[in-house]
N, C-alpha and C. Protein backbone atom coordinates (compact mmCIF):
# COMPACT_ATOMS: atom_id res chain seq x y z
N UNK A 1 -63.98 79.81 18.33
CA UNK A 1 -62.96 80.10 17.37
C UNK A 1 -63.59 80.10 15.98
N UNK A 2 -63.03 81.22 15.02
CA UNK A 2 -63.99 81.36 14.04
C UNK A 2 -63.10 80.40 13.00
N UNK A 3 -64.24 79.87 11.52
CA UNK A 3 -63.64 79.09 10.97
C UNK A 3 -64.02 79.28 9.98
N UNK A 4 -63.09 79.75 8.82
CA UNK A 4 -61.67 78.83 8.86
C UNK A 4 -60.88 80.36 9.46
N UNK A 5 -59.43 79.85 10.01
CA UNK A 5 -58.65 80.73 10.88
C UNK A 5 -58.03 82.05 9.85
N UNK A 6 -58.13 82.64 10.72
CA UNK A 6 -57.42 84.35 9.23
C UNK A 6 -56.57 83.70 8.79
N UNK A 7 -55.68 84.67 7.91
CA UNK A 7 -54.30 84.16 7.19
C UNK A 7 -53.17 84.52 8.21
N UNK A 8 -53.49 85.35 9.10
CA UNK A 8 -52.17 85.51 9.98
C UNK A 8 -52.22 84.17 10.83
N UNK A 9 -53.22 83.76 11.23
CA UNK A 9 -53.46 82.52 11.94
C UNK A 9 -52.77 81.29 11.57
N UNK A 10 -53.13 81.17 10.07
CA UNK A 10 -52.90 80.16 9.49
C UNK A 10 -51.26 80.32 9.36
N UNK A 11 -50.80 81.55 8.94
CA UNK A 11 -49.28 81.27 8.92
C UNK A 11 -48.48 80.99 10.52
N UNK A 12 -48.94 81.77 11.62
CA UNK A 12 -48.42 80.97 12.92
C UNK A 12 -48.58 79.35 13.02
N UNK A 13 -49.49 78.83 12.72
CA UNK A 13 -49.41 77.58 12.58
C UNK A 13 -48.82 77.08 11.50
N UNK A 14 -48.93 76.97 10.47
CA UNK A 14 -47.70 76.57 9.14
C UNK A 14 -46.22 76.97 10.17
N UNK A 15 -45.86 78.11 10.71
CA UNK A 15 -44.45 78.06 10.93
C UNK A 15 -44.42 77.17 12.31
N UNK A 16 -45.29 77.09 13.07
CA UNK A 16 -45.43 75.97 14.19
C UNK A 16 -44.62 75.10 13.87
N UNK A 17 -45.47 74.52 12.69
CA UNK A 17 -45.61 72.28 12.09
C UNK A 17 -44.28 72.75 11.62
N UNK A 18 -43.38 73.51 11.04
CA UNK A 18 -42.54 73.68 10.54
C UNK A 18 -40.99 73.27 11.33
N UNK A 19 -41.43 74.54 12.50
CA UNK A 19 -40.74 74.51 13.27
C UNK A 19 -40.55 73.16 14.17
N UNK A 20 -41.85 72.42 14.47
CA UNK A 20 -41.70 71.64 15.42
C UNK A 20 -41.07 70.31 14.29
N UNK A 21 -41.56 70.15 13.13
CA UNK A 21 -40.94 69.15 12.08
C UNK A 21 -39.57 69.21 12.19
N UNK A 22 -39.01 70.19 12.04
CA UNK A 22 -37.47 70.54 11.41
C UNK A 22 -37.12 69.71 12.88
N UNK A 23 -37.39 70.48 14.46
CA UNK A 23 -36.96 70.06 15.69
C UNK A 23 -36.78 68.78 15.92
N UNK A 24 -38.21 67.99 15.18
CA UNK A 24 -38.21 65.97 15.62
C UNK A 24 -37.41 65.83 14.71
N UNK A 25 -37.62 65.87 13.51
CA UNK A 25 -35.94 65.07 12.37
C UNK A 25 -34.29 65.24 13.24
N UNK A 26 -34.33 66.48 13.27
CA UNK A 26 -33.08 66.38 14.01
C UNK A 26 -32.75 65.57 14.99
N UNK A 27 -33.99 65.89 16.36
CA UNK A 27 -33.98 64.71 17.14
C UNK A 27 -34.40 63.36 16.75
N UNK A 28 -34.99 62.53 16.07
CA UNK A 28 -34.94 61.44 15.40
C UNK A 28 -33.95 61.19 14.82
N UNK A 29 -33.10 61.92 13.91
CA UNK A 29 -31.72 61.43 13.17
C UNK A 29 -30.62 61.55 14.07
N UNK A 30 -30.90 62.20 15.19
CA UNK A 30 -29.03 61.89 15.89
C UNK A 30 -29.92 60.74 16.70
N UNK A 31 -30.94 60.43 17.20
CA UNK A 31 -31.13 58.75 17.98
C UNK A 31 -31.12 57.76 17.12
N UNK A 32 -31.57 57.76 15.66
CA UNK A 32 -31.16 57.15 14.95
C UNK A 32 -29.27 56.33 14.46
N UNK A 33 -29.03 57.57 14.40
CA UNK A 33 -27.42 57.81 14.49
C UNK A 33 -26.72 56.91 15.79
N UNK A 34 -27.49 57.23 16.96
CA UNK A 34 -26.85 56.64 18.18
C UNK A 34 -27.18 55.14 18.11
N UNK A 35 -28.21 54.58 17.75
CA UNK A 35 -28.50 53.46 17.29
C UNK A 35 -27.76 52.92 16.16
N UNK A 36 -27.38 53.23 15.18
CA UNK A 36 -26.52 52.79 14.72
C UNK A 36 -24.92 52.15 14.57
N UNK A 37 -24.77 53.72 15.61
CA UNK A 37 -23.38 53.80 16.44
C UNK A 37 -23.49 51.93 17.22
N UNK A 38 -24.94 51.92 18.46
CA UNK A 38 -24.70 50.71 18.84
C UNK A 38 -24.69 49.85 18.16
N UNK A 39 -25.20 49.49 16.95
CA UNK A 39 -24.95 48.34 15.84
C UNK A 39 -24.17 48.43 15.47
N UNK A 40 -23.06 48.94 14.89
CA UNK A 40 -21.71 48.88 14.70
C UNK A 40 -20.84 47.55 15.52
N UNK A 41 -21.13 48.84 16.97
CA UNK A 41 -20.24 48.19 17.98
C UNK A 41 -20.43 46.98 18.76
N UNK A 42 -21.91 46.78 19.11
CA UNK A 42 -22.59 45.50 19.98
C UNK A 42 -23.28 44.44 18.62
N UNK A 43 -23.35 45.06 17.19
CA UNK A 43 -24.15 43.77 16.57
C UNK A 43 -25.59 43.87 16.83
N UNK A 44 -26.39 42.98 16.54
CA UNK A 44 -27.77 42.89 16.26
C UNK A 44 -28.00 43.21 17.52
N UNK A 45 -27.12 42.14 18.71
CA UNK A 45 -27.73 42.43 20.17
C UNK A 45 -28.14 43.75 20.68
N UNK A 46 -27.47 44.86 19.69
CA UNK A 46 -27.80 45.93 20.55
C UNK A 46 -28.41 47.07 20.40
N UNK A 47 -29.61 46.42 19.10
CA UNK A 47 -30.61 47.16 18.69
C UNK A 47 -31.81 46.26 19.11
N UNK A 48 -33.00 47.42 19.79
CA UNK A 48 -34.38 46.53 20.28
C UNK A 48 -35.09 46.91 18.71
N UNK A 49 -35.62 45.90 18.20
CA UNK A 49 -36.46 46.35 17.15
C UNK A 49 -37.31 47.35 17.72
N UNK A 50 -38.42 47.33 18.73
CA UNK A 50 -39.55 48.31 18.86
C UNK A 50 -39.07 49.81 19.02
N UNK A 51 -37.57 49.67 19.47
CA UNK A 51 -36.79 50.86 19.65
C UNK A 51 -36.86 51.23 17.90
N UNK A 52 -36.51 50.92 17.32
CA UNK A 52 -36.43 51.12 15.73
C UNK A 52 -37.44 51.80 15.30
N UNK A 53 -38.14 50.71 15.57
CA UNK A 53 -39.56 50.93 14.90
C UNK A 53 -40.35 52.35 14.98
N UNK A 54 -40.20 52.41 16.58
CA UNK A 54 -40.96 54.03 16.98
C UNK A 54 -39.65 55.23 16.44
N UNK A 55 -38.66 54.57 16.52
CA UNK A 55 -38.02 55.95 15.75
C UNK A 55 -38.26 56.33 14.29
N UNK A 56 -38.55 55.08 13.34
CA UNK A 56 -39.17 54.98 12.23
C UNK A 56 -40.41 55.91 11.81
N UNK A 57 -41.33 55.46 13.53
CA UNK A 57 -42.96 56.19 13.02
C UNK A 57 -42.82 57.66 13.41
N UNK A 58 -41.57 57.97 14.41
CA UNK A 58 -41.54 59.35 14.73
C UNK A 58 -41.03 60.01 13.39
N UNK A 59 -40.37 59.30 12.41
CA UNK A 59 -39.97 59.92 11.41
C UNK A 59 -40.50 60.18 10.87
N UNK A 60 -41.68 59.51 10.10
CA UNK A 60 -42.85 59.81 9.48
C UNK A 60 -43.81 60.77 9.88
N UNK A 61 -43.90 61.14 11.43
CA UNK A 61 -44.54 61.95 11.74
C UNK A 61 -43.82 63.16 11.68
N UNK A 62 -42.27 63.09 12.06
CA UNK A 62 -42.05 64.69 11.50
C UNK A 62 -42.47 64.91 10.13
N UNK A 63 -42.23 64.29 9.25
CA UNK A 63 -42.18 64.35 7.68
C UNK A 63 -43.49 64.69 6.99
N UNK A 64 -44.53 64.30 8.35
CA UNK A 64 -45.59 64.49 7.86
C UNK A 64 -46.14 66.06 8.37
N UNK A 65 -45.76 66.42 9.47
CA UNK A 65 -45.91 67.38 9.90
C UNK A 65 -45.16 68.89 9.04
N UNK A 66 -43.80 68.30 8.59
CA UNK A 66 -43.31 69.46 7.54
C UNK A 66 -43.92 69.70 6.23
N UNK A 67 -44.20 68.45 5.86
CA UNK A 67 -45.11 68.75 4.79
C UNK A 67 -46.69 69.43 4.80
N UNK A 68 -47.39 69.32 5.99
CA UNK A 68 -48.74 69.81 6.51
C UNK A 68 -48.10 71.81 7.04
N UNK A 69 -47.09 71.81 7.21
CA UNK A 69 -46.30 73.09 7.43
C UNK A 69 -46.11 73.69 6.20
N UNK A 70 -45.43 73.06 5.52
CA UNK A 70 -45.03 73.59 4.11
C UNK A 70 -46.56 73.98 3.22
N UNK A 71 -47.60 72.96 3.25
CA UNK A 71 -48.38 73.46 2.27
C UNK A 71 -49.40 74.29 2.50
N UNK A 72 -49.68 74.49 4.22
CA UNK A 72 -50.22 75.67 4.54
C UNK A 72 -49.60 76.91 4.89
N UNK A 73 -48.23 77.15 4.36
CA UNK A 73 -47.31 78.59 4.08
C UNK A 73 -47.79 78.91 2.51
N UNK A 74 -47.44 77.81 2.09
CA UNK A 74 -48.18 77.74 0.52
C UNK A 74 -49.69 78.43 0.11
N UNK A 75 -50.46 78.02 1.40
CA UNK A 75 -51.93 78.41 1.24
C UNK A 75 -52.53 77.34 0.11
N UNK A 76 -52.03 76.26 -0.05
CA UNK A 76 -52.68 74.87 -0.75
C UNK A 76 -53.64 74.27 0.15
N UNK A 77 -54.41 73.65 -0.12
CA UNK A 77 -55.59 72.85 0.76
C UNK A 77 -54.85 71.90 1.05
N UNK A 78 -54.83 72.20 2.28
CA UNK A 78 -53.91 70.76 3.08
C UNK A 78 -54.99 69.47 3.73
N UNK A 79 -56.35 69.39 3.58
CA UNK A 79 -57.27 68.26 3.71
C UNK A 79 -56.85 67.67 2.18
N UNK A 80 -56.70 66.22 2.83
CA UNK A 80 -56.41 65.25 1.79
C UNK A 80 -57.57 64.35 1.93
């Protein structure tokens, strides 16, 4: 694979991270949501922290992934 990837390349992937970002938030915020729903109704008992937690780091990873989407549509140097 030649490197660095054409620009048509690079935009299939920017709309990839994009696409697949937008997909986990959604799915992260309605399990989020459902988790909450059970804290409402059951109280502390009926949230597992580690359950939290990985919904937390999945969040960050969409967030990180839309932003790694967004700035290679941009054509910004996305190595940090």
């Amino acid at each position: 694979m030649a490197w660095p990837p054409t620009p048509a390349t690079r935009r299939l992937i920017a709309w990839l991270f994009l696409t697949a970002g937008i997909l986990l938030t959604l799915g992260v915020s309605m399990q989020l949501w459902i988790m909450y729903e059970e804290y409402q109704r059951l109280g502390s008992g009926g949230v597992v922290a580690s359950a939290l937690v990985l919904r937390l780091m999945m969040l960050v990873a969409a967030v990180m992934m839309l932003r790694y989407g967004w700035r290679e549509t941009r054509g910004n140097d996305t190595i940090d």
